[in-house]
C-alpha atoms as a PDB file:
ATOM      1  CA  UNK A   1      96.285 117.141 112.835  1.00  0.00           C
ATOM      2  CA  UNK A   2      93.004 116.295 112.206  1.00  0.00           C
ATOM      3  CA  UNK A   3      91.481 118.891 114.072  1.00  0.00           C
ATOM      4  CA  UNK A   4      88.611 120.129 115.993  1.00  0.00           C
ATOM      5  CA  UNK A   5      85.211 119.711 114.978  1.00  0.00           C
ATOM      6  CA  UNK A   6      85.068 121.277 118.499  1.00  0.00           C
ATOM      7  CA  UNK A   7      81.579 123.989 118.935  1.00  0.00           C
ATOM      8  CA  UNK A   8      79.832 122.305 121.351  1.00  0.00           C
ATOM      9  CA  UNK A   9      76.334 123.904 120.622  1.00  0.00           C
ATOM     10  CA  UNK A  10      73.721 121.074 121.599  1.00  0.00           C
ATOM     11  CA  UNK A  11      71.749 119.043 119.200  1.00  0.00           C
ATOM     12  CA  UNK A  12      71.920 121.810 116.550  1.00  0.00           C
ATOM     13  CA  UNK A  13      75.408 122.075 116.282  1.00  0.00           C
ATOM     14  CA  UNK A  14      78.477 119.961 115.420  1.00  0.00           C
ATOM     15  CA  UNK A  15      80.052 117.275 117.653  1.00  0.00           C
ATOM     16  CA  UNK A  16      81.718 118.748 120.774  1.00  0.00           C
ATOM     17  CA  UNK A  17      85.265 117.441 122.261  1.00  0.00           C
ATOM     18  CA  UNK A  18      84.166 117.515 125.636  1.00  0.00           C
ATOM     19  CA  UNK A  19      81.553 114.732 124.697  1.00  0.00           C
ATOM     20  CA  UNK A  20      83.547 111.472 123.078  1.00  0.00           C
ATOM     21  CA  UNK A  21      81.115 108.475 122.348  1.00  0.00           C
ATOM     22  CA  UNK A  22      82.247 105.428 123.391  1.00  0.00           C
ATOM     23  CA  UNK A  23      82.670 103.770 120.126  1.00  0.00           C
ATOM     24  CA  UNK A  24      85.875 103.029 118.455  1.00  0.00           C
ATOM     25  CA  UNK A  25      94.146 139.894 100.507  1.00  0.00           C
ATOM     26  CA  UNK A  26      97.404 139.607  99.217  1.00  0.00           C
ATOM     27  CA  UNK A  27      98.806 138.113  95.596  1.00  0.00           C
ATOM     28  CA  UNK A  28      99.535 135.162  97.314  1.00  0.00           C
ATOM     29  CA  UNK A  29     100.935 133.360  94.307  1.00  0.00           C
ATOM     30  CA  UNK A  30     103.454 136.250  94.558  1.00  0.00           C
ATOM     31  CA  UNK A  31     103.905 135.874  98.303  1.00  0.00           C
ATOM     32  CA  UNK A  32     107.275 134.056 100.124  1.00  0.00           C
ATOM     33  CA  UNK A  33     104.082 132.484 102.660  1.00  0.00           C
ATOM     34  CA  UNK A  34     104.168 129.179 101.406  1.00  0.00           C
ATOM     35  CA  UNK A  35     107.920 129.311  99.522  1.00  0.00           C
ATOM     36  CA  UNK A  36     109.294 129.709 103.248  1.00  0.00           C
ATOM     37  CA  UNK A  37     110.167 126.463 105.226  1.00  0.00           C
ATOM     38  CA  UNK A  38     111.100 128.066 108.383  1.00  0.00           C
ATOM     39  CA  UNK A  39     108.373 130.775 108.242  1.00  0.00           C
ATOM     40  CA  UNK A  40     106.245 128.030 111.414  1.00  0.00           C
ATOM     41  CA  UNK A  41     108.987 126.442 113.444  1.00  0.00           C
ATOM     42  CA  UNK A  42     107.710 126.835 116.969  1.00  0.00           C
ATOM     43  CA  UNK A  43     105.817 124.370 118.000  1.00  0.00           C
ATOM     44  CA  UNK A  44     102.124 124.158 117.202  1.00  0.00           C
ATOM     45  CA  UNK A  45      99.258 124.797 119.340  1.00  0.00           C
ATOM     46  CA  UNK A  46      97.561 121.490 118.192  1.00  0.00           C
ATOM     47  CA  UNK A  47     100.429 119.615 119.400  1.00  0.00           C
ATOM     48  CA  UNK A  48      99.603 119.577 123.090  1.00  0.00           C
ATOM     49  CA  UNK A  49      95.889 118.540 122.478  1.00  0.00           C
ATOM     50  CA  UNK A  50      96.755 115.383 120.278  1.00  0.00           C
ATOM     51  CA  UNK A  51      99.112 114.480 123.004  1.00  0.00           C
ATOM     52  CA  UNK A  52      96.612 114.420 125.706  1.00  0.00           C
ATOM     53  CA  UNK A  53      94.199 112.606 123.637  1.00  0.00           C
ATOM     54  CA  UNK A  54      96.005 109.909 121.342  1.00  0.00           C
ATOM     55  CA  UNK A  55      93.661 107.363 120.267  1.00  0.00           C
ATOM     56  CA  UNK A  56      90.596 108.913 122.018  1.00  0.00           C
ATOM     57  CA  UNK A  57      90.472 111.378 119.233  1.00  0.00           C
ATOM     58  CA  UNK A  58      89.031 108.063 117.452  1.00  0.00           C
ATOM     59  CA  UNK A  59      86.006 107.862 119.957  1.00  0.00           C
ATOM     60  CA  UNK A  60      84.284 111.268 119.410  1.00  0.00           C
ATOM     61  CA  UNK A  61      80.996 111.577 116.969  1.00  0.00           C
ATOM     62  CA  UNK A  62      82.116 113.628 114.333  1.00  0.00           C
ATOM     63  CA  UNK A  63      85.052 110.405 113.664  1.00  0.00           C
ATOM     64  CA  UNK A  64      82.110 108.245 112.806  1.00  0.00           C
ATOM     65  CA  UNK A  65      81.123 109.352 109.474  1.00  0.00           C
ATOM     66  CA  UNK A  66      84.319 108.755 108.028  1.00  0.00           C
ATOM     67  CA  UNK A  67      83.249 106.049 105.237  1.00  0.00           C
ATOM     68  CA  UNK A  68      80.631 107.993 104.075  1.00  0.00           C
ATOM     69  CA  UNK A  69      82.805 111.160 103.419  1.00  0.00           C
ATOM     70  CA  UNK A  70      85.225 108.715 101.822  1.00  0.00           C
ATOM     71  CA  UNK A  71      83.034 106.816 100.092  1.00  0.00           C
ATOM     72  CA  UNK A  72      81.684 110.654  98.923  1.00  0.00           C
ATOM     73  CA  UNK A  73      85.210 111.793  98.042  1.00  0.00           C
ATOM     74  CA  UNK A  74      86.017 108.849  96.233  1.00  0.00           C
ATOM     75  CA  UNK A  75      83.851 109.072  93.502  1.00  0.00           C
ATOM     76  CA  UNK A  76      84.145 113.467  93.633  1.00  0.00           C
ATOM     77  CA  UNK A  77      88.238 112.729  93.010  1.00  0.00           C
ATOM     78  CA  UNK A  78      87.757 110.214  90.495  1.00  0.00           C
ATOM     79  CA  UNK A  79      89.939 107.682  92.471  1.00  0.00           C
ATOM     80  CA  UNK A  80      90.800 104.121  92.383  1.00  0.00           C
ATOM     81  CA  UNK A  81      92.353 101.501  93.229  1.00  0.00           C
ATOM     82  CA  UNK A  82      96.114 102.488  92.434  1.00  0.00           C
ATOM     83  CA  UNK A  83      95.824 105.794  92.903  1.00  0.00           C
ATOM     84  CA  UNK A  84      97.818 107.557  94.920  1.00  0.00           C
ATOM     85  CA  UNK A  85      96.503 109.988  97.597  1.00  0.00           C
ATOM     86  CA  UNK A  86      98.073 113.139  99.931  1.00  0.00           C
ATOM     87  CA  UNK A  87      96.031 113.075 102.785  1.00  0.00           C
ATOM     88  CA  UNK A  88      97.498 116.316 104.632  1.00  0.00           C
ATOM     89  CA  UNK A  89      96.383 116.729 108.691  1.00  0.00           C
ATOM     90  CA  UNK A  90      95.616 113.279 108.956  1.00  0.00           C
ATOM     91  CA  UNK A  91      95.408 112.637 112.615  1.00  0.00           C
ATOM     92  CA  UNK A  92      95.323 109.627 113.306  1.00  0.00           C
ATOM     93  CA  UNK A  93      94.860 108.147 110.325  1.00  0.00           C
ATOM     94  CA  UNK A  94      91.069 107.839 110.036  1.00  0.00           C
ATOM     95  CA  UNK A  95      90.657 108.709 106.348  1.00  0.00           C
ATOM     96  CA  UNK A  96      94.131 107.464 104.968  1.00  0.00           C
ATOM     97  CA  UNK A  97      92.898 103.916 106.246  1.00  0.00           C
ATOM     98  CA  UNK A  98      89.473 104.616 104.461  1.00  0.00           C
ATOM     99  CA  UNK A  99      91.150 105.105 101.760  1.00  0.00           C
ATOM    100  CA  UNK A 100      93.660 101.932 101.686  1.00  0.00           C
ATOM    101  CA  UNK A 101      90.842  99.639 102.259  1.00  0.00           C
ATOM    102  CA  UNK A 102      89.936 100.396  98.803  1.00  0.00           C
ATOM    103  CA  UNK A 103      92.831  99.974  97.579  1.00  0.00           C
ATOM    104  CA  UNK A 104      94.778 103.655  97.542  1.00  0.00           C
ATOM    105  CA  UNK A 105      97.856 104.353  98.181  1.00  0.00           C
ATOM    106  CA  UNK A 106      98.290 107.177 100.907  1.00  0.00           C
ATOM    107  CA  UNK A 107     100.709 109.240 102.598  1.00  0.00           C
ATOM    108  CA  UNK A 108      99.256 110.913 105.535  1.00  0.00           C
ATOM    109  CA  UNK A 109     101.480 113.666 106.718  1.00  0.00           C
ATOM    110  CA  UNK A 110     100.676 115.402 110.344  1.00  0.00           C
ATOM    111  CA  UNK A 111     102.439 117.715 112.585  1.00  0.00           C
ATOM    112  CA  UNK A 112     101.873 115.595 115.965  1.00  0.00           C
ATOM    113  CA  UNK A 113     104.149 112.883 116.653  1.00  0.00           C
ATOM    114  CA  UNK A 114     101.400 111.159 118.670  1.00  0.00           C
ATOM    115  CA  UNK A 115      99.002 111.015 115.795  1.00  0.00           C
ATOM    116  CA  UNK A 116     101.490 109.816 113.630  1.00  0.00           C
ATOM    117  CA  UNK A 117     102.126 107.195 115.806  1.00  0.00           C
ATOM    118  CA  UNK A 118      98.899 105.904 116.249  1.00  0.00           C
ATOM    119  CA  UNK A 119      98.500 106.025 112.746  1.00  0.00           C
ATOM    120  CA  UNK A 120     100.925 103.930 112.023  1.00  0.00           C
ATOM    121  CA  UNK A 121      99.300 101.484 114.507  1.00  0.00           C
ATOM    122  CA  UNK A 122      95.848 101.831 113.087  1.00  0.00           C
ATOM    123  CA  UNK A 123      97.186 100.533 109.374  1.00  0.00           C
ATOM    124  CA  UNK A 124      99.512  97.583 111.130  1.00  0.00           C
ATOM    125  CA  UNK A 125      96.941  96.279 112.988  1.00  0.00           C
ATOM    126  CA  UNK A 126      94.316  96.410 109.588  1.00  0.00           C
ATOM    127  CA  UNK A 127      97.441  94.783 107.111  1.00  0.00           C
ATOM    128  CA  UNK A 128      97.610  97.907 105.078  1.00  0.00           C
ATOM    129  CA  UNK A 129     100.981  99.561 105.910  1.00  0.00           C
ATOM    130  CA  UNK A 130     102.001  98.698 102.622  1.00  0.00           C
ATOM    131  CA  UNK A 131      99.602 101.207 101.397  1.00  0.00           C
ATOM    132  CA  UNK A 132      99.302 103.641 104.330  1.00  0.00           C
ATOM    133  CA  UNK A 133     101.945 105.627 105.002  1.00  0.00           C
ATOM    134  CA  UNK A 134     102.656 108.333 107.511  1.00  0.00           C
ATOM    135  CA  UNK A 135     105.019 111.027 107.858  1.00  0.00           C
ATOM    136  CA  UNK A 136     105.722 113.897 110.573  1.00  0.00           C
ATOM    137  CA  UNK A 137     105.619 117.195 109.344  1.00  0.00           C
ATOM    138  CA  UNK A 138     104.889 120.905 108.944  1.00  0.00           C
ATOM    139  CA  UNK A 139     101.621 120.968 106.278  1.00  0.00           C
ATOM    140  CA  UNK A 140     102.178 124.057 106.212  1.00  0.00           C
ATOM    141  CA  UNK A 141     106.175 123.476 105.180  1.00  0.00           C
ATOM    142  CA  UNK A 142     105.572 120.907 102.655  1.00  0.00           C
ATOM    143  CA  UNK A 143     106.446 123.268  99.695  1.00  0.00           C
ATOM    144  CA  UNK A 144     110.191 122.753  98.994  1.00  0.00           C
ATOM    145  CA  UNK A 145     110.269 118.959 100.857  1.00  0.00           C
ATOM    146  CA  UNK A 146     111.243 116.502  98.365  1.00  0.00           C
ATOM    147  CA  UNK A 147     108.971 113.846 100.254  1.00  0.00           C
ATOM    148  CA  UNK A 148     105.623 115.911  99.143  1.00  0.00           C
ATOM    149  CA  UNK A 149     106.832 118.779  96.612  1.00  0.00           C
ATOM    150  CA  UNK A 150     106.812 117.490  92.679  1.00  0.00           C
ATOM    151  CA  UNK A 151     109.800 120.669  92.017  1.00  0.00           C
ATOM    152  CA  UNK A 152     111.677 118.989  94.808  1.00  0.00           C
ATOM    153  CA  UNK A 153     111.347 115.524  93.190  1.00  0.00           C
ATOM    154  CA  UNK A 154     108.495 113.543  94.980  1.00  0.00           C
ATOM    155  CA  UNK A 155     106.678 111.876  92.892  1.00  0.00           C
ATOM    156  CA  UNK A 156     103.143 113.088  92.123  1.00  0.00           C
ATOM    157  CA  UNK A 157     100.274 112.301  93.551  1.00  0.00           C
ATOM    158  CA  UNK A 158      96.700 111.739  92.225  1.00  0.00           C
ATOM    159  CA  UNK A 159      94.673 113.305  94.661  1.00  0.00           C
ATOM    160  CA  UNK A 160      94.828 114.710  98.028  1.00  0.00           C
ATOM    161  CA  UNK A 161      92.924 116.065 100.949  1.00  0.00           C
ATOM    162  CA  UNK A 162      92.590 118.045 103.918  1.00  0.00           C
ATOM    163  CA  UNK A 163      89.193 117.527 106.299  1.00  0.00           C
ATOM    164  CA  UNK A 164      87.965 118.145 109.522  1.00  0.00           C
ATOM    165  CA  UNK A 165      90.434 121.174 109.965  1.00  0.00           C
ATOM    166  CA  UNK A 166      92.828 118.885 109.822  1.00  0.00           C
ATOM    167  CA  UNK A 167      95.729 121.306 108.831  1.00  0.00           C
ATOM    168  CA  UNK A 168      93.418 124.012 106.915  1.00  0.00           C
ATOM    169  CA  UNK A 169      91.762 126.293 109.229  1.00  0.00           C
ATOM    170  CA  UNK A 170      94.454 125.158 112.517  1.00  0.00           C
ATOM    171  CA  UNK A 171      96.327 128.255 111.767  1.00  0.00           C
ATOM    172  CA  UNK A 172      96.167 129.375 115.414  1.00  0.00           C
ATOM    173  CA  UNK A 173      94.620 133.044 117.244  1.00  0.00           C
ATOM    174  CA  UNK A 174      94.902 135.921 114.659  1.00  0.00           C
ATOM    175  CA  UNK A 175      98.560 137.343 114.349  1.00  0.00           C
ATOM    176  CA  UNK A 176      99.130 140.876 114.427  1.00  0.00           C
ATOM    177  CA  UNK A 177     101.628 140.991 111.126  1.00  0.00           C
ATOM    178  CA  UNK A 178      98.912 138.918 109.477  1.00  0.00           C
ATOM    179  CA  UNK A 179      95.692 140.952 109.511  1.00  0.00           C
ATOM    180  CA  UNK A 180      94.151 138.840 107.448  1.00  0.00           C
ATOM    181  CA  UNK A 181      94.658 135.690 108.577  1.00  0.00           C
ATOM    182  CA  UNK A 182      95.831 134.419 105.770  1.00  0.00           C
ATOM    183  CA  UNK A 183      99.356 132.648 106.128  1.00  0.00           C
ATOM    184  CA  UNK A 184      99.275 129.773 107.639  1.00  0.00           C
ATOM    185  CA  UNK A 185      96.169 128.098 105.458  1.00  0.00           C
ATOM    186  CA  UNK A 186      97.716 129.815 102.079  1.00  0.00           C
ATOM    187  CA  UNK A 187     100.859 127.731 102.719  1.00  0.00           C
ATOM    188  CA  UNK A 188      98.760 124.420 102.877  1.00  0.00           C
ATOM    189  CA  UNK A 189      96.913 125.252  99.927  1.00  0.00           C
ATOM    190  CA  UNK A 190     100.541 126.041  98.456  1.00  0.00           C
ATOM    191  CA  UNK A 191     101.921 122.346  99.306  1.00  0.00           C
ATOM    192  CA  UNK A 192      99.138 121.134  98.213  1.00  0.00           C
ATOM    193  CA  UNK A 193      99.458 122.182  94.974  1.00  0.00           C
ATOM    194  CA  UNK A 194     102.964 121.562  94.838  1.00  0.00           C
ATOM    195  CA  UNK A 195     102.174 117.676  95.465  1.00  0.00           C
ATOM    196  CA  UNK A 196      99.516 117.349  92.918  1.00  0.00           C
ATOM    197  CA  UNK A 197     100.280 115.787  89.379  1.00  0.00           C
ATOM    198  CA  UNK A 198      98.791 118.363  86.861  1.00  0.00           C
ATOM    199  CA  UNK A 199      95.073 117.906  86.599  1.00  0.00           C
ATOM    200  CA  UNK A 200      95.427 116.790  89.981  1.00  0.00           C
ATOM    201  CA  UNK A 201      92.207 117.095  92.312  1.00  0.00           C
ATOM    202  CA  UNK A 202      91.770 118.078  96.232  1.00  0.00           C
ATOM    203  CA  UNK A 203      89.227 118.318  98.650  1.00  0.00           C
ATOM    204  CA  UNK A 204      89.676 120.482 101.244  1.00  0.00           C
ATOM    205  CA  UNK A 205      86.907 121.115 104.005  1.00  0.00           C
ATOM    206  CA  UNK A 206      86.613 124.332 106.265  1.00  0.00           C
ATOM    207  CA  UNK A 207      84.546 125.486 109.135  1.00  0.00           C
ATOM    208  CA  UNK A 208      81.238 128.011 108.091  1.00  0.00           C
ATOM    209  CA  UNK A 209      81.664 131.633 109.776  1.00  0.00           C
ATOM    210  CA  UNK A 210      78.105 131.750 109.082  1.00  0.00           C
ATOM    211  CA  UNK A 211      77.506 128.368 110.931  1.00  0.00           C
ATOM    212  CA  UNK A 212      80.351 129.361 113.602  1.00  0.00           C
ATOM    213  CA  UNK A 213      78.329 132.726 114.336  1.00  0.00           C
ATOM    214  CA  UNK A 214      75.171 131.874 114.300  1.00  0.00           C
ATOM    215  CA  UNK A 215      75.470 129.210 117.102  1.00  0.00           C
ATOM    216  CA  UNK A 216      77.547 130.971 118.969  1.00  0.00           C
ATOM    217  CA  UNK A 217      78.110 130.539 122.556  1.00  0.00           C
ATOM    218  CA  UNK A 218      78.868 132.174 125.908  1.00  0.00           C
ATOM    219  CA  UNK A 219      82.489 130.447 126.074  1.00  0.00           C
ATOM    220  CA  UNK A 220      83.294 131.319 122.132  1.00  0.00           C
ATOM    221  CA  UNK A 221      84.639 134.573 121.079  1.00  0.00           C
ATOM    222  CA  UNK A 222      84.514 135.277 117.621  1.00  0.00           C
ATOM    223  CA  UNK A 223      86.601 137.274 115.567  1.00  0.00           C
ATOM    224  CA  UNK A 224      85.175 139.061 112.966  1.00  0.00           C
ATOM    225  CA  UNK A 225      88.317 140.794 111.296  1.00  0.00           C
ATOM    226  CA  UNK A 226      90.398 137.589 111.323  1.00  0.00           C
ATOM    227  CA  UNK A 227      87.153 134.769 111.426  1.00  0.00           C
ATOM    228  CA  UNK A 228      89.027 133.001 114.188  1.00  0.00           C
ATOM    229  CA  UNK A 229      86.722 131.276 116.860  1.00  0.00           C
ATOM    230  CA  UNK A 230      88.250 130.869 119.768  1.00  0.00           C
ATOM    231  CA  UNK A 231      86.923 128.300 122.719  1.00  0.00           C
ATOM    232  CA  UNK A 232      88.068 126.781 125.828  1.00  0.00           C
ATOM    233  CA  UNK A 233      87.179 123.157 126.778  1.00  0.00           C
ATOM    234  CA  UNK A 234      87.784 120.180 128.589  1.00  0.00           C
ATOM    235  CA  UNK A 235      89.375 116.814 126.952  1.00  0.00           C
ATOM    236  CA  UNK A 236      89.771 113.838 128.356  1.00  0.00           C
ATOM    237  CA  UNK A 237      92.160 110.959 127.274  1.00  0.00           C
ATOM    238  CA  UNK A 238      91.542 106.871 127.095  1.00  0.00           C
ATOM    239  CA  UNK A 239      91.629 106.601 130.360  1.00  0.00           C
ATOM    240  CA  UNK A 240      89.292 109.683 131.146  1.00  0.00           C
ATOM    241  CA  UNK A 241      91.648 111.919 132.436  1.00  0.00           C
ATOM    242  CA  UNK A 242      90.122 115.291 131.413  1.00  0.00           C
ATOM    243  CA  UNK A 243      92.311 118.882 130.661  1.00  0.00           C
ATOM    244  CA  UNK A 244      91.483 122.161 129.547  1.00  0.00           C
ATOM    245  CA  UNK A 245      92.436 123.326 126.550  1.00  0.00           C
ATOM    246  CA  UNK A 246      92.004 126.804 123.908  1.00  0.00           C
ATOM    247  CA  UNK A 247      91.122 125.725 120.354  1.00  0.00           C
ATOM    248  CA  UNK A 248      91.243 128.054 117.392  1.00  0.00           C
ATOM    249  CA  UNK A 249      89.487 127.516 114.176  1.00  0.00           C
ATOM    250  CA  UNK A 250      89.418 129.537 111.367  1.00  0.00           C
ATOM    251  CA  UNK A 251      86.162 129.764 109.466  1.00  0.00           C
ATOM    252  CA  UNK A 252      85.422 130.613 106.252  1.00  0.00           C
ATOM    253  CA  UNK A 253      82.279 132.191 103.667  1.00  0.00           C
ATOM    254  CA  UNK A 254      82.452 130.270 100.588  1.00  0.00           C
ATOM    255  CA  UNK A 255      83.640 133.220  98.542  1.00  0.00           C
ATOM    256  CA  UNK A 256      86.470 133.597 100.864  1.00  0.00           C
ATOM    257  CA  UNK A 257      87.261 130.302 100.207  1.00  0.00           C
ATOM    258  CA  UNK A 258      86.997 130.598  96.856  1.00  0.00           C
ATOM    259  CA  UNK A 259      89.535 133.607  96.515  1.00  0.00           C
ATOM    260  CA  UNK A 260      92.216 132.103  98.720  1.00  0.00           C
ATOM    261  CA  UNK A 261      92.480 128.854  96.566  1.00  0.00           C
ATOM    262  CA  UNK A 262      92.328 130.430  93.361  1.00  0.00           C
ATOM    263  CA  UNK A 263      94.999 133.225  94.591  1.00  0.00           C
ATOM    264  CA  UNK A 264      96.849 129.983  95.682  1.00  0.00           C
ATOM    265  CA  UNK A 265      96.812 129.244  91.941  1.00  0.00           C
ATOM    266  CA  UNK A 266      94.127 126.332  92.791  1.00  0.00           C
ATOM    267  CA  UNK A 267      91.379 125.806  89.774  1.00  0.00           C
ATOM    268  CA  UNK A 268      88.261 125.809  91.958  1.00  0.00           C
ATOM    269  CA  UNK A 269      85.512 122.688  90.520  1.00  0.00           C
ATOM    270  CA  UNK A 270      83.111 123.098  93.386  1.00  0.00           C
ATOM    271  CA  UNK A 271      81.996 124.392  96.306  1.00  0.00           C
ATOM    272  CA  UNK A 272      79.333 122.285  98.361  1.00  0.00           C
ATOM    273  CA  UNK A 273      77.916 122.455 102.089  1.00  0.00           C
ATOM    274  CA  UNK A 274      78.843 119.520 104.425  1.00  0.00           C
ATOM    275  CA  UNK A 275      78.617 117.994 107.972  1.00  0.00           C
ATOM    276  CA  UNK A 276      80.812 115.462 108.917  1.00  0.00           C
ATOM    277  CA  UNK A 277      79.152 111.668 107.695  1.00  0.00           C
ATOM    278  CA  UNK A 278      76.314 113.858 105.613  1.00  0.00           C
ATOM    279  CA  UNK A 279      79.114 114.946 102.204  1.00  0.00           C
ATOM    280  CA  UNK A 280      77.003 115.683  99.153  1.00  0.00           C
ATOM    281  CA  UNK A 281      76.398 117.976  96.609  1.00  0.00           C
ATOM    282  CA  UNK A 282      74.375 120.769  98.637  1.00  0.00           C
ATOM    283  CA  UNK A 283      75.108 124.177  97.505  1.00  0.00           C
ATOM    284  CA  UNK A 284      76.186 126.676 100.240  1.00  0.00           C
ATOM    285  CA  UNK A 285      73.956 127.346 102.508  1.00  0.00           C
ATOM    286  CA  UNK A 286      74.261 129.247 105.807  1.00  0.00           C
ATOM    287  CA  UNK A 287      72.853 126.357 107.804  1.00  0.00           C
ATOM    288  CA  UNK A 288      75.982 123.236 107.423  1.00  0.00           C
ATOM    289  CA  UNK A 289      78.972 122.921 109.762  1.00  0.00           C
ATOM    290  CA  UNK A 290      81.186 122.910 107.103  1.00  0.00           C
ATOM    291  CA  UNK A 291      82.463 123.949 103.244  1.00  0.00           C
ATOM    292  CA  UNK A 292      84.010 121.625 100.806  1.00  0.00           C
ATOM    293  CA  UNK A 293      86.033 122.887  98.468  1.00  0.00           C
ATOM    294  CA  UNK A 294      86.738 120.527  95.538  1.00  0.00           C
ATOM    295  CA  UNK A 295      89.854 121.831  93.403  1.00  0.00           C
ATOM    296  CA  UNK A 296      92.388 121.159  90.750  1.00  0.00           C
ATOM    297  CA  UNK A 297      96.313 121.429  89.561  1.00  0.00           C
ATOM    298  CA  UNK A 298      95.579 123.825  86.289  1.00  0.00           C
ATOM    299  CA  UNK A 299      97.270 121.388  83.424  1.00  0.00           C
ATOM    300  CA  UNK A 300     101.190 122.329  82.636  1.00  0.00           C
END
């Protein structure tokens, strides 16, 4: 999916979609949440929204920093050229092409057709289908699907990721049988770890509640027991035809973050603030869009 770097809060705050540029606590390792294929088969919200805006999700800001977060991630993931990466929410394809240019093989996996599609596309048109691949599905399915599960029989991979809400934090408004809010990004953390090799690293980036709160504004609502933000806004599509549409992100404190990938069974390496284009080595701080979390596959 790719999703929503989508708080429109000015010059302080993250990229907004409205505005495209015009460039190009449970025991959740005990829990059936991410051993359950058919647990999410309704159609997602995100669905509709990647539909409308196909390749325009390419021209807003927060797209433009992508070789800079790649060129970040790599070093962080101790990749080259060879290795083999799970990039999971890709979108359209923005950081699995990144990541071919250098030489990596990647399967992007997203829930919308459309992105998929353009995908595709994006690596034809820059002679790297050979080492980008995409595939349509559920990221938060993946456990128990032999084309990204290592106990299913896929073959391992190196690395993989999850940014810009791409799949992580797209869970959707808070559910009333899961208080917590838990569910939906436990069971991509889940098939994540399924698809790692052991010793295998991820990076995984999620939206600041502090951030989120702080800048909030008039057309958010915030909420505080499940740290869902929920906003309504207008997209528009290549050829500028604009739609409303809700968006729901769920945010994150880095010790939240921390709990739910280690309770995932995730060996947490580090936890950094980042905006999207600026990725470094900050420590968290209460002022940066987003949270990296940089993990591992605890050895056999």
């Amino acid at each position: 999916m790719s999703g929503p770097e989508d708080h429109g809060h000015g010059s302080a705050g993250p990229p907004s979609l409205e505005d495209p540029t015009d460039g190009e606590v449970h025991e959740l390792q005990d829990s059936h949440w991410f051993e359950d294929r058919h647990l999410f088969e309704d159609r997602h919200w995100f669905e509709d929204i990647a539909d409308h805006l196909g390749p325009a999700y390419l021209r807003y800001s927060f797209t433009m920093g992508t070789d800079q977060e790649i060129g970040f991630l790599y070093d962080v993931l101790g990749l080259g050229e060879g290795s083999r990466v799970l990039d999971v929410g890709c979108g359209p394809g923005r950081h699995a092409v990144a990541l071919a240019r250098r030489g990596v093989e990647v399967v992007g996996v997203d829930i919308s057709e459309r992105f998929v599609e353009v995908a595709e596309d994006v690596a034809v048109r820059e002679g790297l289908s050979h080492l980008a691949t995409f595939e349509r599905a559920d990221a938060r399915a993946m456990v128990g699907d032999p084309r990204f599960d290592t106990g299913a029989g896929a073959r391992p991979f190196d690395a993989a990721i999850s940014l810009c809400q791409g799949a992580f934090g797209l869970g959707g408004p808070p559910d009333v049988g899961d208080p917590q809010n838990l569910a939906a990004d436990a069971a991509v953390l889940g098939g994540i770890l399924a698809a790692l090799r052991p010793g295998g690293r991820c990076a995984v980036s999620a939206f600041s509640s502090y951030f989120q709160v702080r800048w909030l504004e008039d057309g958010d609502a915030f909420d505080a027991a499940g740290g869902v933000n929920h906003e309504r806004t207008e997209l528009r599509d290549l050829d500028g035809v604009r739609t409303e549409a809700d968006l729901w992100t769920t945010c994150y404190t880095p010790r939240e973050l921390r709990l739910l990938a280690e309770r995932c069974g995730l060996a947490v390496d580090h936890l950094w603030s980042v905006t999207p284009g600026g990725y470094s080595m900050e420590p968290p701080t209460v002022t940066t869009h987003e949270f990296l979390l940089v993990a591992r596959r605890p050895p056999a």
